[in-house]
N, C-alpha and C. Protein backbone atom coordinates (compact mmCIF):
# COMPACT_ATOMS: atom_id res chain seq x y z
N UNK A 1 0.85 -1.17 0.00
CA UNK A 1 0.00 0.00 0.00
C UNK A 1 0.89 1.24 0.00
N UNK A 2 1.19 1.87 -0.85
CA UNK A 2 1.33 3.27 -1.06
C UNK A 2 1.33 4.28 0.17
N UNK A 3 1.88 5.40 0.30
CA UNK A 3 2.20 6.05 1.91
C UNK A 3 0.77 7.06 2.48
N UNK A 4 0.66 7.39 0.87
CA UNK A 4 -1.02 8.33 0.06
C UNK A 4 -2.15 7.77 1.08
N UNK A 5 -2.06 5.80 0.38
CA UNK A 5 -3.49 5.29 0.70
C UNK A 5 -3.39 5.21 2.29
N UNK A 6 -2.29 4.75 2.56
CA UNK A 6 -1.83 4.86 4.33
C UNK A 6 -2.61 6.05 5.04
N UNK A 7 -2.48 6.91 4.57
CA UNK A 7 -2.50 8.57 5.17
C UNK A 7 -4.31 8.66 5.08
N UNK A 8 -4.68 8.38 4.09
CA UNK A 8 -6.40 8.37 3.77
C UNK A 8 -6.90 7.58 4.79
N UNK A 9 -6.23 6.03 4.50
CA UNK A 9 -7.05 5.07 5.98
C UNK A 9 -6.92 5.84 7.05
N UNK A 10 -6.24 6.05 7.53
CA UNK A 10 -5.59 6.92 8.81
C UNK A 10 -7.32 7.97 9.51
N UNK A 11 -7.19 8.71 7.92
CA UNK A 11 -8.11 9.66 8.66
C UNK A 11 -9.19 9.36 8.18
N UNK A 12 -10.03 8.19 7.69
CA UNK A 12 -11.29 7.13 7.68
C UNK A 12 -11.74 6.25 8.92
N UNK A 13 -10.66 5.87 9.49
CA UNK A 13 -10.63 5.02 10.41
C UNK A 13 -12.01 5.24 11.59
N UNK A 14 -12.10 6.40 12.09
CA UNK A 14 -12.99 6.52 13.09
C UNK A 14 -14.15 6.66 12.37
N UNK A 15 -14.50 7.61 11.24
CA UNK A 15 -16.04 7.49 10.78
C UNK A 15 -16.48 5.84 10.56
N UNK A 16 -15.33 4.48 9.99
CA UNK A 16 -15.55 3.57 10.39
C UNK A 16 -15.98 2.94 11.12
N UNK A 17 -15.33 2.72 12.05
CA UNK A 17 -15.17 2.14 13.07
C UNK A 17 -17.07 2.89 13.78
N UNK A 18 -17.29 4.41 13.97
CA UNK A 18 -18.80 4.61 13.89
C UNK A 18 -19.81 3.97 13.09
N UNK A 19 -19.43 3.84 11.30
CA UNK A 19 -20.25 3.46 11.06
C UNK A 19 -20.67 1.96 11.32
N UNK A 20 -19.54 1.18 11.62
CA UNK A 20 -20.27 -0.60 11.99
C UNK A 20 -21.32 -0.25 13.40
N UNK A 21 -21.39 0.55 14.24
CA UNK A 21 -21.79 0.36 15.29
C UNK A 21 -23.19 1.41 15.41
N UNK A 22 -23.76 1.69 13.66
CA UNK A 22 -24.50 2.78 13.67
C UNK A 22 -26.01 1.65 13.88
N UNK A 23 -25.61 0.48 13.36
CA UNK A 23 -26.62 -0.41 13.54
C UNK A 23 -27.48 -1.01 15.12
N UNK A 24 -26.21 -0.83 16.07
CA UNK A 24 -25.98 -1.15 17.72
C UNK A 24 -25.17 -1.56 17.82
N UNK A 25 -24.97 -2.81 18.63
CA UNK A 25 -23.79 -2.68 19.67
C UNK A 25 -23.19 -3.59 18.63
N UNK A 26 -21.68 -3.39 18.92
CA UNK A 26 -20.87 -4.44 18.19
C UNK A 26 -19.24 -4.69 19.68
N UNK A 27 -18.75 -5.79 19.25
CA UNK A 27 -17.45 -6.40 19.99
C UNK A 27 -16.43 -5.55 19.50
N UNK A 28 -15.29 -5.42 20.19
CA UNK A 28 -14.21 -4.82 19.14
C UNK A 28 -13.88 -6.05 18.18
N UNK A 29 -13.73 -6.98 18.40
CA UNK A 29 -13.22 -8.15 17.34
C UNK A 29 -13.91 -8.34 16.29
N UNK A 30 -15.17 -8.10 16.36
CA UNK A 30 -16.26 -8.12 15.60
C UNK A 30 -16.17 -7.13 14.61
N UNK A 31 -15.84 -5.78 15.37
CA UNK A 31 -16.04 -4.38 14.51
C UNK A 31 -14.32 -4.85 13.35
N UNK A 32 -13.43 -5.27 13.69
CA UNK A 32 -12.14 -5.62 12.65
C UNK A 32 -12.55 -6.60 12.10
N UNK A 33 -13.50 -7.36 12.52
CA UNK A 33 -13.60 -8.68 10.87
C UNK A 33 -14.77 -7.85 10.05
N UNK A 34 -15.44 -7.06 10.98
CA UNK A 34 -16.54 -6.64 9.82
C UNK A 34 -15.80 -5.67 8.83
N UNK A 35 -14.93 -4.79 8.97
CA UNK A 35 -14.18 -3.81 8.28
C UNK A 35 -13.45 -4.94 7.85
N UNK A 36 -12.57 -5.75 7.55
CA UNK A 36 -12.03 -6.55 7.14
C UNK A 36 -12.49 -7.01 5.56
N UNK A 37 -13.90 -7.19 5.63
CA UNK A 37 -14.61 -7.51 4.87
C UNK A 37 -14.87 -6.09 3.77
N UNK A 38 -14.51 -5.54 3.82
CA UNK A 38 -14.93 -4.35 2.67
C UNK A 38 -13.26 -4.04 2.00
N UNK A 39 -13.64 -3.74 1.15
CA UNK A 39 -11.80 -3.09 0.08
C UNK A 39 -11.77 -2.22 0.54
N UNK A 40 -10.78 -1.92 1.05
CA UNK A 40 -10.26 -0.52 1.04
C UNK A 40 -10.03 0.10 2.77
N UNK A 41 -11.00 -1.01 3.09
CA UNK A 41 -11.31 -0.70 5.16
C UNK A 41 -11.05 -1.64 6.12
N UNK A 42 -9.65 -2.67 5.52
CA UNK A 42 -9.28 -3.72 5.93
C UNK A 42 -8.06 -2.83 7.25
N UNK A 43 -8.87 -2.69 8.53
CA UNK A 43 -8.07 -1.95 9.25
C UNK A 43 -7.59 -3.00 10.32
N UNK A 44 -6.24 -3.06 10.73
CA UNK A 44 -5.68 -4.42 11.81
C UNK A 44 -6.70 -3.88 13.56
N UNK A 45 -6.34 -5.18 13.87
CA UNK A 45 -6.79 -4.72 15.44
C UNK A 45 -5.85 -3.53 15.96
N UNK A 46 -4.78 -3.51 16.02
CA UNK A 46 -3.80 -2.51 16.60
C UNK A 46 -4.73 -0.70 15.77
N UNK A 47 -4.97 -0.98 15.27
CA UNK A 47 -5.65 0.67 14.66
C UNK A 47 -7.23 0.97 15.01
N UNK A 48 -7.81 -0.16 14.95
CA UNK A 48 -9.02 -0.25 15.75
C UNK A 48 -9.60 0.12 16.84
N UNK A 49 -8.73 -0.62 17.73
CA UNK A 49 -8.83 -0.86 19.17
C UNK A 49 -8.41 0.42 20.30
N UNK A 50 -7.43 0.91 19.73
CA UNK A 50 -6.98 2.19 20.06
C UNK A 50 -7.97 3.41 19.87
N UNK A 51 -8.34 2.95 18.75
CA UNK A 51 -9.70 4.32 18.45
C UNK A 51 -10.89 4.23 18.82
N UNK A 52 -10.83 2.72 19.03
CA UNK A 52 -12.32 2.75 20.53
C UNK A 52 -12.55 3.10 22.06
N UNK A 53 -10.99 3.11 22.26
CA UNK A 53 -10.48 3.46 23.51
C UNK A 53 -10.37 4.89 23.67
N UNK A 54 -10.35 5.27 22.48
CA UNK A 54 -10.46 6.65 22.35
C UNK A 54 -11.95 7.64 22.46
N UNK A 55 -12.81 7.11 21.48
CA UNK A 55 -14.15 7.11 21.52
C UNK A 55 -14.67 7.15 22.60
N UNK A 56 -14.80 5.88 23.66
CA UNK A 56 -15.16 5.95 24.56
C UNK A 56 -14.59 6.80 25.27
N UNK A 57 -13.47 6.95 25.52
CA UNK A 57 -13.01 8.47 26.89
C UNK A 57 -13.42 9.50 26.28
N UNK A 58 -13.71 9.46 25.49
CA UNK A 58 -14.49 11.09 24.73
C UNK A 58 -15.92 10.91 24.73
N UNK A 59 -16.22 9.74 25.38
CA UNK A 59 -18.21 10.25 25.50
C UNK A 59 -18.57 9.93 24.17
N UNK A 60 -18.05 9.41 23.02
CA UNK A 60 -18.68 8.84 22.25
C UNK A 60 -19.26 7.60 21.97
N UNK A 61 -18.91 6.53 22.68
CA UNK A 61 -18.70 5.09 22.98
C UNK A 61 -19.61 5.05 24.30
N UNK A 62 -20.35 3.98 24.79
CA UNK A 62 -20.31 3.25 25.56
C UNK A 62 -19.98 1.60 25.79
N UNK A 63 -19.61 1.17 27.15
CA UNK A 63 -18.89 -0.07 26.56
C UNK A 63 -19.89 -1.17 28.23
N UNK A 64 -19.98 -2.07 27.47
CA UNK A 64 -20.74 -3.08 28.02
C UNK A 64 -19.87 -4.69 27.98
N UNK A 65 -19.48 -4.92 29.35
CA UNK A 65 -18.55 -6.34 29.23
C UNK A 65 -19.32 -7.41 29.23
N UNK A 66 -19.42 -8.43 28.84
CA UNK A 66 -19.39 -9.55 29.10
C UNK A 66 -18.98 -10.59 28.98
N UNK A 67 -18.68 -11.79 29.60
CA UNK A 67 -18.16 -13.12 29.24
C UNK A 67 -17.83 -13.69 27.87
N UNK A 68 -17.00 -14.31 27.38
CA UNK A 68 -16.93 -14.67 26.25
C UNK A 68 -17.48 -16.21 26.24
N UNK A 69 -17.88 -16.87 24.92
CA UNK A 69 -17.88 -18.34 24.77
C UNK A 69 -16.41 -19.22 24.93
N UNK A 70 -15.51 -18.04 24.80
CA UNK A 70 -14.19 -18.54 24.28
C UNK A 70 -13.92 -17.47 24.57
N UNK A 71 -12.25 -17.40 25.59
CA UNK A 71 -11.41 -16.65 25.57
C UNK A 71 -11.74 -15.61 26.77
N UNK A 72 -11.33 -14.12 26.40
CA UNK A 72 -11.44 -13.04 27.50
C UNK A 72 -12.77 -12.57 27.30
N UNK A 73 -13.30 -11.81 28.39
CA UNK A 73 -14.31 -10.81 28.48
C UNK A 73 -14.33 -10.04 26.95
N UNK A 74 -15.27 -10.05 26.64
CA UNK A 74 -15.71 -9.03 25.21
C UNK A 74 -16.34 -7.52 25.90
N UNK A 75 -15.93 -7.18 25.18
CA UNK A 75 -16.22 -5.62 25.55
C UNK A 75 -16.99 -4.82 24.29
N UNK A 76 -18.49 -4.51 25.17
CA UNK A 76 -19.33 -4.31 24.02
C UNK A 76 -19.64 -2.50 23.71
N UNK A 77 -19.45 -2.36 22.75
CA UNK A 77 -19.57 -0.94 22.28
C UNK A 77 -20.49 -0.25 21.68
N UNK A 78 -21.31 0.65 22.02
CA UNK A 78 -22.42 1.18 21.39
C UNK A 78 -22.14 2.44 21.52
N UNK A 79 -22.98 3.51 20.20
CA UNK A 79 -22.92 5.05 20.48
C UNK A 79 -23.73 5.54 21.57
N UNK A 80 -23.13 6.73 21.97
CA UNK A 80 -23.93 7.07 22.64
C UNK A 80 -24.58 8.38 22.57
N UNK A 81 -25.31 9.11 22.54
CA UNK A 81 -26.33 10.15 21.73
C UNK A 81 -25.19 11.03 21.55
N UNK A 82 -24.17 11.69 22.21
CA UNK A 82 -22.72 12.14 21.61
C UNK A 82 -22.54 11.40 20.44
N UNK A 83 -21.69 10.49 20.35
CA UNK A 83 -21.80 9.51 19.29
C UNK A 83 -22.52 9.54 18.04
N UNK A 84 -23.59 9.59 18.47
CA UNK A 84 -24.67 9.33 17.07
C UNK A 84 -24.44 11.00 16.50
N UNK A 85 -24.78 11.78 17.17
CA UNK A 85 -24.22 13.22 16.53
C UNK A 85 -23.48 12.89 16.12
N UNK A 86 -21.99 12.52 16.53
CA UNK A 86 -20.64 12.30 15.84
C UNK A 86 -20.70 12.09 14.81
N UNK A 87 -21.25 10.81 14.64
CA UNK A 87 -21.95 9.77 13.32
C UNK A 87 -22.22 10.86 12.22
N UNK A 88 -23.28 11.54 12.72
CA UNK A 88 -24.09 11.95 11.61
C UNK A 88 -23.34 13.21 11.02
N UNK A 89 -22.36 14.15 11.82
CA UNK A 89 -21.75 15.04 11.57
C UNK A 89 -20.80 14.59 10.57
N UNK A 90 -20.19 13.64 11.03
CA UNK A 90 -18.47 12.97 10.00
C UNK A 90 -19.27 12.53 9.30
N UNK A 91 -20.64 12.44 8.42
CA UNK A 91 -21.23 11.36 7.40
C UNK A 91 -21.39 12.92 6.36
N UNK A 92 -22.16 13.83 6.91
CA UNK A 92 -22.01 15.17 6.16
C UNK A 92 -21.15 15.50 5.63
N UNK A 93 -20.07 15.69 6.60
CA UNK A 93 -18.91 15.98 5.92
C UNK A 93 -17.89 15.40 4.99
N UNK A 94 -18.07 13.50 5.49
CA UNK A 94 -17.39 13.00 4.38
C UNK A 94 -18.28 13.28 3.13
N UNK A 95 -19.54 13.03 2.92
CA UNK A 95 -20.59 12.95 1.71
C UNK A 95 -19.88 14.14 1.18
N UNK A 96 -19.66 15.33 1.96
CA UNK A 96 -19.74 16.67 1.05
C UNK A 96 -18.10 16.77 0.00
N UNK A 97 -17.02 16.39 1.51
CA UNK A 97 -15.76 15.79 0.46
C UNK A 97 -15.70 15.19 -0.65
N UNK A 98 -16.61 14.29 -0.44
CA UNK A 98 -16.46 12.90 -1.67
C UNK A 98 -17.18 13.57 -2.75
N UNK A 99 -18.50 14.54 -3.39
CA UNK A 99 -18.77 14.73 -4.03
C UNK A 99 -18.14 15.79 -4.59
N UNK A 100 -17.15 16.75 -3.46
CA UNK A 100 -16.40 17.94 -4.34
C UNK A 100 -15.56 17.52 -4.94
N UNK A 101 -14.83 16.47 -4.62
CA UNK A 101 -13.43 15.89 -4.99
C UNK A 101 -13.93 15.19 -6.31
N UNK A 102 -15.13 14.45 -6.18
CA UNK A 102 -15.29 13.71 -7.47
C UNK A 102 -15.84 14.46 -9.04
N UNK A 103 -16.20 15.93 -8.36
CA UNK A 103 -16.62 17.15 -9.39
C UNK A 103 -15.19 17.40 -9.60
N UNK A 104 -14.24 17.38 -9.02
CA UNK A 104 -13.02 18.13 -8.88
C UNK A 104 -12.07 16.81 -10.54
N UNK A 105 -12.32 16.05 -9.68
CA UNK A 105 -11.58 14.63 -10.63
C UNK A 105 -11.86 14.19 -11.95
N UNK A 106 -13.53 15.24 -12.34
CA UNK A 106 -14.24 14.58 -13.33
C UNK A 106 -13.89 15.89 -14.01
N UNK A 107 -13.40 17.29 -14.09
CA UNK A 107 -12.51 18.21 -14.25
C UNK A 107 -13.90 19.06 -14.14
N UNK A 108 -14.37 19.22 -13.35
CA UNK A 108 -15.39 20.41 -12.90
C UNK A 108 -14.83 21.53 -12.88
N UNK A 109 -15.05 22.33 -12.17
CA UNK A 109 -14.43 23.69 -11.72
C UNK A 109 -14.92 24.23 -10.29
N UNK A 110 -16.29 23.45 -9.93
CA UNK A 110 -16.93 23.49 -8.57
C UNK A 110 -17.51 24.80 -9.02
């Protein structure tokens, strides 16, 4: 991957990581196989996990433990009305990026 596409994931990562959890609650392990699954949003646990930890000390996250079938305690993550603002704010703003840039690419003039 290129240093470019590096730098883009970088600053995608959290509207991500919001949008798996716009549905309800999700695991962190859960939220990296589900991003896993899309091109382009294949983000490792180490980039994930950090930005949920983050989320949550910022009042965007809430986190709910419980037992696993297997293994450690899962730690469950949902927005929380902070959050969902969050959500909906970074969805505006990416939408509005993505359509200037793609007027911009298609040689518009805006």
């Amino acid at each position: 991957m290129s240093s470019w596409e590096t730098q883009l994931r970088k600053g995608l990562v959290e509207l991500a990581v919001l949008a798996t959890m716009d549905g309800g609650e999700a695991y962190g392990y859960g939220i990296v196989e589900r991003l896993r699954k899309i091109e382009g949003l294949e983000f490792t646990e180490s980039t994930v996990y950090p930005v949920l930890a983050r989320l949550a000390r910022e009042g965007f996250l809430a986190i709910r433990a419980e037992p696993s079938p297997a293994g450690p305690t899962r730690r469950y993550y949902r927005l929380t009305p902070e959050g969902e603002r969050r959500f909906r704010e970074m969805t505006r703003g990416w939408r509005t990026v993505a359509a200037s840039l793609s007027t911009l690419l298609e040689g518009g003039r805006g």
